[in-house]
PDB file of N, CA and C in Angstrom:
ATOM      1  N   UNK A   1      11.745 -29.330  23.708  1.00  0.00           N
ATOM      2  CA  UNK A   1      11.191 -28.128  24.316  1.00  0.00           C
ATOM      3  C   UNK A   1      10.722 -27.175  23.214  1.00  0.00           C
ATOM      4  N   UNK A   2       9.713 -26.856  23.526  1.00  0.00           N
ATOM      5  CA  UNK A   2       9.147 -25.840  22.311  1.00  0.00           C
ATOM      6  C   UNK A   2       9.830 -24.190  22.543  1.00  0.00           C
ATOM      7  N   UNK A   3       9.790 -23.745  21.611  1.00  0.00           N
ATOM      8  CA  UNK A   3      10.914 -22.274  21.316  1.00  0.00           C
ATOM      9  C   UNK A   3       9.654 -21.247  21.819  1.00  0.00           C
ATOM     10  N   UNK A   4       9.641 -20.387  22.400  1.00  0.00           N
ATOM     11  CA  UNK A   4       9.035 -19.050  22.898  1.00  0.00           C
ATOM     12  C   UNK A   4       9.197 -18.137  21.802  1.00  0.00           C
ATOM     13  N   UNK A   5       8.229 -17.754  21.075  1.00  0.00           N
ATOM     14  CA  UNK A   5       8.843 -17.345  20.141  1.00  0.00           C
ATOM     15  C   UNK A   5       8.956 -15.624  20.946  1.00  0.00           C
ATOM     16  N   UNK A   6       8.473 -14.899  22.035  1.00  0.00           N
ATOM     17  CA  UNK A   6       8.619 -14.011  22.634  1.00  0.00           C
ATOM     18  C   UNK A   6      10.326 -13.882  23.480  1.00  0.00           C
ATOM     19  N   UNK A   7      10.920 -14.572  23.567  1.00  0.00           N
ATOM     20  CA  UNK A   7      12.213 -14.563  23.720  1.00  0.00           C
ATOM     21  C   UNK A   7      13.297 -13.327  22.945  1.00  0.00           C
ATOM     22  N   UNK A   8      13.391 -12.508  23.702  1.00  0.00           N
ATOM     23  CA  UNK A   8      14.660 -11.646  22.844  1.00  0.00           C
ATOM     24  C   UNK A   8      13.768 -10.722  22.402  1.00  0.00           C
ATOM     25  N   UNK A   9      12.622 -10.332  22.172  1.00  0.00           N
ATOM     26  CA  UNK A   9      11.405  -9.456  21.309  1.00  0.00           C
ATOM     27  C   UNK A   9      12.289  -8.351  22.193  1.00  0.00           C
ATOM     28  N   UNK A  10      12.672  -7.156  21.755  1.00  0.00           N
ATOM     29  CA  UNK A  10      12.898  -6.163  22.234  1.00  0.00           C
ATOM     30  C   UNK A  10      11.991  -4.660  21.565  1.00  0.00           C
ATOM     31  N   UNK A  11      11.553  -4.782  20.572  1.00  0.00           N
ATOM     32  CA  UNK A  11      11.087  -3.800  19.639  1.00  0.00           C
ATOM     33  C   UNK A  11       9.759  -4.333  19.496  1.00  0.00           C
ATOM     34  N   UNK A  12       8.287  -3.465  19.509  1.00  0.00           N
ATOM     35  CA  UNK A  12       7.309  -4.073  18.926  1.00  0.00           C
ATOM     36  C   UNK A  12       6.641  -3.188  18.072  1.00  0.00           C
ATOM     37  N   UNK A  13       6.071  -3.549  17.140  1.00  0.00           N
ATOM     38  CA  UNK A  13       5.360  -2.520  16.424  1.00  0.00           C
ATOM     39  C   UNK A  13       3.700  -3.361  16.426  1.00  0.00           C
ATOM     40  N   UNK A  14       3.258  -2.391  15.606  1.00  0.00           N
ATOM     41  CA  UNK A  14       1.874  -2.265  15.486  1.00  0.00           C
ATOM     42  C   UNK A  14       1.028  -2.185  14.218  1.00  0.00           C
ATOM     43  N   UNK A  15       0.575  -2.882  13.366  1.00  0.00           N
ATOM     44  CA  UNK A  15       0.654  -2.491  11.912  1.00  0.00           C
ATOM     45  C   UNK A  15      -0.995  -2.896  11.895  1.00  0.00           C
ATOM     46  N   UNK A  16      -2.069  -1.532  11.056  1.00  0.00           N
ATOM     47  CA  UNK A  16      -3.261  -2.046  10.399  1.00  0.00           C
ATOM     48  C   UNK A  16      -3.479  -1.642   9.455  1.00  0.00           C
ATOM     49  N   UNK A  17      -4.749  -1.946   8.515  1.00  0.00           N
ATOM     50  CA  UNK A  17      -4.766  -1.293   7.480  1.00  0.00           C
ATOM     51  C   UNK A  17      -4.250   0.105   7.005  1.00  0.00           C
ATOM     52  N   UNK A  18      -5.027   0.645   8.236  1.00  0.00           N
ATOM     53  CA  UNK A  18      -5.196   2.127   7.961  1.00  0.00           C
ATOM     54  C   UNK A  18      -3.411   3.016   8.565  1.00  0.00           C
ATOM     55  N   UNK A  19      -2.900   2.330   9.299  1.00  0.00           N
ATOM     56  CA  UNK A  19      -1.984   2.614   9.518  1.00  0.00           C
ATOM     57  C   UNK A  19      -0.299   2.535   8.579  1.00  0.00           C
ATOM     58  N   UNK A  20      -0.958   1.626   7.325  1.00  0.00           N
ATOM     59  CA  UNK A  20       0.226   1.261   6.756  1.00  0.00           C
ATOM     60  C   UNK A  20       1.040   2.804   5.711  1.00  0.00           C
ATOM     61  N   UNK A  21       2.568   2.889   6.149  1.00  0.00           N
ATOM     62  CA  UNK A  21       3.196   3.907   5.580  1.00  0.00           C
ATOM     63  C   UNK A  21       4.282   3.523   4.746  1.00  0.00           C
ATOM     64  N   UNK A  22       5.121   4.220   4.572  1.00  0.00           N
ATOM     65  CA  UNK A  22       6.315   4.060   3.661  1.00  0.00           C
ATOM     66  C   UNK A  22       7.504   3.418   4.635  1.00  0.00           C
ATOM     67  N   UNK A  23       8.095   2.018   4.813  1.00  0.00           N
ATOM     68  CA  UNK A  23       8.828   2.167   5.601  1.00  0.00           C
ATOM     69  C   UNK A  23      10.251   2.585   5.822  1.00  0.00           C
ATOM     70  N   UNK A  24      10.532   2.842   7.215  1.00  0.00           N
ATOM     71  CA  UNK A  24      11.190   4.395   7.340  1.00  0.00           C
ATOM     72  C   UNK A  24      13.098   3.478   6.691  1.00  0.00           C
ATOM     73  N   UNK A  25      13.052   2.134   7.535  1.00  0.00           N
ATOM     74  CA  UNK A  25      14.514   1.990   6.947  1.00  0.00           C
ATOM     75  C   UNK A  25      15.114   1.995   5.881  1.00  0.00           C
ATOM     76  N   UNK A  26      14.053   1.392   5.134  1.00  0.00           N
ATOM     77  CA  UNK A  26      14.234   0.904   3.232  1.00  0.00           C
ATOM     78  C   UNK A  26      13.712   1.741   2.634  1.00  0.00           C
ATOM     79  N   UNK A  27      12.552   3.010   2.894  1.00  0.00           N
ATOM     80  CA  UNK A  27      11.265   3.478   1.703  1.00  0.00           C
ATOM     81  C   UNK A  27      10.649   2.767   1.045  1.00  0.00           C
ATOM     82  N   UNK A  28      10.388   0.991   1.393  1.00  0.00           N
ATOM     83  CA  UNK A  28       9.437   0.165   0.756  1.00  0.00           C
ATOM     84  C   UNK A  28       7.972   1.144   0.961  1.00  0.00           C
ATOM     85  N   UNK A  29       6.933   1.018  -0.112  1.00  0.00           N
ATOM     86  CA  UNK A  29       5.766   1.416   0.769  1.00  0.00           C
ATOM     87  C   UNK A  29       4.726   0.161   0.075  1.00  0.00           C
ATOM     88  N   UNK A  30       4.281  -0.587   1.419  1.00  0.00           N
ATOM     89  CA  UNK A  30       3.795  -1.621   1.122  1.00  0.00           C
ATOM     90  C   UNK A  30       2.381  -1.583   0.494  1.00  0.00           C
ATOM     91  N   UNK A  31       1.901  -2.525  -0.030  1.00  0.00           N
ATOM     92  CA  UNK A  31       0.686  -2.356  -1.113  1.00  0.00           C
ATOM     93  C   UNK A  31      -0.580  -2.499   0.189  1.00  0.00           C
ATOM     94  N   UNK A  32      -0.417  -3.334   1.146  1.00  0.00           N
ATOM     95  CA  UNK A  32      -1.447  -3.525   1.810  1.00  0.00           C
ATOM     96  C   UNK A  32      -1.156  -4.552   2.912  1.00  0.00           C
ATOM     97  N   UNK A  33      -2.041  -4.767   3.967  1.00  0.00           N
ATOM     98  CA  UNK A  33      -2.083  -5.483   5.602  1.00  0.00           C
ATOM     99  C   UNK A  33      -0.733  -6.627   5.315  1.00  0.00           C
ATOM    100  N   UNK A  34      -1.210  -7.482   4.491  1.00  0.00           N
ATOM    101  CA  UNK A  34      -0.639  -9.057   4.046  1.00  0.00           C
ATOM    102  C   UNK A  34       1.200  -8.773   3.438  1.00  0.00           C
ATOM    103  N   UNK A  35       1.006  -7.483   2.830  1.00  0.00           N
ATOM    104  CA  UNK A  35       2.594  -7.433   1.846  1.00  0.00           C
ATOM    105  C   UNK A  35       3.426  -6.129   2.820  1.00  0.00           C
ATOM    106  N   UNK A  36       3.124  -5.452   3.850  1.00  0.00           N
ATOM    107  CA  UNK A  36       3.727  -4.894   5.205  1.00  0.00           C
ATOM    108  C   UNK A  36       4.103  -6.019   6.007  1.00  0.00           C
ATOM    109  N   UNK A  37       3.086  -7.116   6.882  1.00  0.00           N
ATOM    110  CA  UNK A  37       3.651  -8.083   7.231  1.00  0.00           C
ATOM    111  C   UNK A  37       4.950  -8.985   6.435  1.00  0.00           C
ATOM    112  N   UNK A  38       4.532  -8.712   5.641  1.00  0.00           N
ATOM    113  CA  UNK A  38       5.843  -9.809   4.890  1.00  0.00           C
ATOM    114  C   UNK A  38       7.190  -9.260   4.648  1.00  0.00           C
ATOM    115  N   UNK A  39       6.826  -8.165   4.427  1.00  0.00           N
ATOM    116  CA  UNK A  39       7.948  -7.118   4.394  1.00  0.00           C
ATOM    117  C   UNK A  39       8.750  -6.799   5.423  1.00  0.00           C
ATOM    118  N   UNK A  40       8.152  -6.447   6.353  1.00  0.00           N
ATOM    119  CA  UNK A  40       9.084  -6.601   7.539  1.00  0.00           C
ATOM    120  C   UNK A  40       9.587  -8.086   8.257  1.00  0.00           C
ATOM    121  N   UNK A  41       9.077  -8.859   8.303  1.00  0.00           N
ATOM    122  CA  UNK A  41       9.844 -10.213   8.102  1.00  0.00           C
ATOM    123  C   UNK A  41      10.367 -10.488   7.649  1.00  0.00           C
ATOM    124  N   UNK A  42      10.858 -10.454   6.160  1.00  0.00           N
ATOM    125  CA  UNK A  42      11.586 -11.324   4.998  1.00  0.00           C
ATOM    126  C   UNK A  42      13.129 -10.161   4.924  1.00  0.00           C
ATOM    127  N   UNK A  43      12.665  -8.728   5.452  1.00  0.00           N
ATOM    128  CA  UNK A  43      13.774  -7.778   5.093  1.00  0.00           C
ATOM    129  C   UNK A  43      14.324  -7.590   6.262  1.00  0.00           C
ATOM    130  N   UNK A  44      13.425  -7.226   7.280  1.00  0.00           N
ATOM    131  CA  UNK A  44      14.010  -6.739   8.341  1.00  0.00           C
ATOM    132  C   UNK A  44      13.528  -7.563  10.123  1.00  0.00           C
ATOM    133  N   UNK A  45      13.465  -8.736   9.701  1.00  0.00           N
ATOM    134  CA  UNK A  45      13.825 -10.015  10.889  1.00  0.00           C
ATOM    135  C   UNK A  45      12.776  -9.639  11.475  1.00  0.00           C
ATOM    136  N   UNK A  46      11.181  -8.865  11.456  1.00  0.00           N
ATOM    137  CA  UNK A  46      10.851  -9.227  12.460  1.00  0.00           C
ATOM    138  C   UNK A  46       9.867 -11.008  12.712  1.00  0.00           C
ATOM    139  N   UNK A  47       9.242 -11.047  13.871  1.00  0.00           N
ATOM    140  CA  UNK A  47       8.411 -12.215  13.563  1.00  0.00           C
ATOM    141  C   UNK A  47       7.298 -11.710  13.830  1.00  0.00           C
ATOM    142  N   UNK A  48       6.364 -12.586  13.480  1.00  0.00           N
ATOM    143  CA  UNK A  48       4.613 -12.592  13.707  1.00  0.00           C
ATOM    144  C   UNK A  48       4.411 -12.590  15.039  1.00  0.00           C
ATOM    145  N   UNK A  49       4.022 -11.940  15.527  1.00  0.00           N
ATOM    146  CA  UNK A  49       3.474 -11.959  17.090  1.00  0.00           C
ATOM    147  C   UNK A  49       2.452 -12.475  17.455  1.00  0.00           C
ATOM    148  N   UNK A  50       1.462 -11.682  16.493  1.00  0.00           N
ATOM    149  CA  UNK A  50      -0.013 -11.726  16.668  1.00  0.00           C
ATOM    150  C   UNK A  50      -1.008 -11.040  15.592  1.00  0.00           C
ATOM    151  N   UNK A  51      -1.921 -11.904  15.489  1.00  0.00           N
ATOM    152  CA  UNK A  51      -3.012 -11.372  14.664  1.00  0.00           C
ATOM    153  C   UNK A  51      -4.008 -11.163  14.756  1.00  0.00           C
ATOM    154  N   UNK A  52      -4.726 -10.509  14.714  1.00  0.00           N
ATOM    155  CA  UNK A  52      -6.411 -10.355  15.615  1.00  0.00           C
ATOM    156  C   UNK A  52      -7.000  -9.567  15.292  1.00  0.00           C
ATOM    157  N   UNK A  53      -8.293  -9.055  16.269  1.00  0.00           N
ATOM    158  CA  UNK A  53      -9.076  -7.465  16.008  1.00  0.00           C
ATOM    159  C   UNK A  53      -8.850  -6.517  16.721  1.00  0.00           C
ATOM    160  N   UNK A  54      -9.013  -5.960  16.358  1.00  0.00           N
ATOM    161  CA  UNK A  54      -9.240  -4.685  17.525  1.00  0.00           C
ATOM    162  C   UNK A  54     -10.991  -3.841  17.835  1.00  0.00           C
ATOM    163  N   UNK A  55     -11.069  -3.538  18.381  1.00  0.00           N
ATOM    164  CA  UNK A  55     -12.297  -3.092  18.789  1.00  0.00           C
ATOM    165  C   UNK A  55     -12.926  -2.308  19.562  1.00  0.00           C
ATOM    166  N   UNK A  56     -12.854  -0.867  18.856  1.00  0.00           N
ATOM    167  CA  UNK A  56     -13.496   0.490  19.963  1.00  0.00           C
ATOM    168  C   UNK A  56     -14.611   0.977  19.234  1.00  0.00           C
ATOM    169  N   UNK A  57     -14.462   2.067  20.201  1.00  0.00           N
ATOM    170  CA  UNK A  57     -15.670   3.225  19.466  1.00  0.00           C
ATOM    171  C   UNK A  57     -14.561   4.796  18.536  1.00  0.00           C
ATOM    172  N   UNK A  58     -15.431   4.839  17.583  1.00  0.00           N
ATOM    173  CA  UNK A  58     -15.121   6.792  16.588  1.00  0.00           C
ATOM    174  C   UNK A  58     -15.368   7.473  17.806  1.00  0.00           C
ATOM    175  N   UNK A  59     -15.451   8.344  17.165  1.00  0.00           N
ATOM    176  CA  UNK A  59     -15.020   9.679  17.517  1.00  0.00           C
ATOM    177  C   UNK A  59     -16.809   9.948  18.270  1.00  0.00           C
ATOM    178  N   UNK A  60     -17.093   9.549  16.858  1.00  0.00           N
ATOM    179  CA  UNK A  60     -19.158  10.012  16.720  1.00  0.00           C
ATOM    180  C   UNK A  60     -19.139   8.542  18.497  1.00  0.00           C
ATOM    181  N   UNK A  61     -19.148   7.542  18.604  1.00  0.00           N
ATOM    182  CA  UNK A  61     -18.807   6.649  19.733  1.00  0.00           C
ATOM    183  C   UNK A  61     -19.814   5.275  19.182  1.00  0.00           C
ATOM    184  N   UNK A  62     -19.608   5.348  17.420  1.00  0.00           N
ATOM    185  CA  UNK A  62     -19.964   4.107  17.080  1.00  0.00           C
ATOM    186  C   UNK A  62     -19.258   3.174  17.129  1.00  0.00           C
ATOM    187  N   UNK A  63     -19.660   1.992  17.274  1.00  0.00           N
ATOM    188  CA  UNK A  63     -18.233   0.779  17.578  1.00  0.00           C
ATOM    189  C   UNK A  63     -17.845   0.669  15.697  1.00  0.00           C
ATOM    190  N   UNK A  64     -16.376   0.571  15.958  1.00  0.00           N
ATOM    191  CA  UNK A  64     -15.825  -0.234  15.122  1.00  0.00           C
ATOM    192  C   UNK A  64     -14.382  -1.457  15.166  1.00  0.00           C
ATOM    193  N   UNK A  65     -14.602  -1.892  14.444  1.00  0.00           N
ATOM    194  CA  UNK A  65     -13.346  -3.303  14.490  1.00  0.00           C
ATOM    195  C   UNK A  65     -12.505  -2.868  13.071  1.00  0.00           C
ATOM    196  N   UNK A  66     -11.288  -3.516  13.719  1.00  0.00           N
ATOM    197  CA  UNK A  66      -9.957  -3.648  12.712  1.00  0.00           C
ATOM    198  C   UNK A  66      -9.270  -4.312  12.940  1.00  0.00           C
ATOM    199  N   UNK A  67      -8.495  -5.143  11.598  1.00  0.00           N
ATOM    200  CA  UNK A  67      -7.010  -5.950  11.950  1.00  0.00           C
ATOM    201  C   UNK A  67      -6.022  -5.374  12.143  1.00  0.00           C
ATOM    202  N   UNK A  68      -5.331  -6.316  13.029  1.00  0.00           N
ATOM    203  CA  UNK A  68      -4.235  -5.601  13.958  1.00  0.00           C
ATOM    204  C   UNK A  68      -3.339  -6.620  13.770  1.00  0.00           C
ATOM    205  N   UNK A  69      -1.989  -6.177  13.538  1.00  0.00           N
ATOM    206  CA  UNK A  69      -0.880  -7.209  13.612  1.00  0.00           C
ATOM    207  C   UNK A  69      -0.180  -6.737  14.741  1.00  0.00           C
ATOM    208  N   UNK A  70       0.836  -7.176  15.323  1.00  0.00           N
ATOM    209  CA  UNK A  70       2.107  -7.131  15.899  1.00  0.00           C
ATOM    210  C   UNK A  70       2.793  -7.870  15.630  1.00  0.00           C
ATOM    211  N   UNK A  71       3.883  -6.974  15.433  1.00  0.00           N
ATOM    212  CA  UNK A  71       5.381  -7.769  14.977  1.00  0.00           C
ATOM    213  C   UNK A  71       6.484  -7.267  16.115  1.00  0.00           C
ATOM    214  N   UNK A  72       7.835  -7.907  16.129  1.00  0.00           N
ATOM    215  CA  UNK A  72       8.626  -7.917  17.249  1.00  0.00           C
ATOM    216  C   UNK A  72       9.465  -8.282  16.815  1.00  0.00           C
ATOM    217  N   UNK A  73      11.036  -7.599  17.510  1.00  0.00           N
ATOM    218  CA  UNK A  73      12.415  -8.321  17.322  1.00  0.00           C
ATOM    219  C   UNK A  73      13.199  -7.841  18.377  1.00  0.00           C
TER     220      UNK A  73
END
């Protein structure tokens, strides 16, 4: 039987470029998209959820796209 990896996810976060901060448990502050993901996996259990784009309009109501992670535990 294959494992769900959504099983037990109680917490989700949300991580993109532009969003990346200092994180709050440790004060790691990650270098960028790729070393936040890893960081919260390797330190603090979460898993990969998902990886993808995202895709709206500014403010002005030009479209723009971004990577988007979610992570979960």
């Amino acid at each position: 039987m294959e494992e769900n990896i959504y099983d037990g996810i109680r917490e989700v976060m949300q991580i993109t470029p532009e969003s990346i901060t200092q994180c709050e448990p440790c004060m790691y502050l990650p270098k960028n998209l790729a070393d936040a993901i890893n960081h919260y996996i390797s330190h603090h259990g979460y898993k990969l959820l998902h990886v993808g784009s995202n895709a709206g309009l500014d403010k002005s109501g030009n479209m723009v796209s971004d990577i988007i992670a979610l992570l979960g535990k």
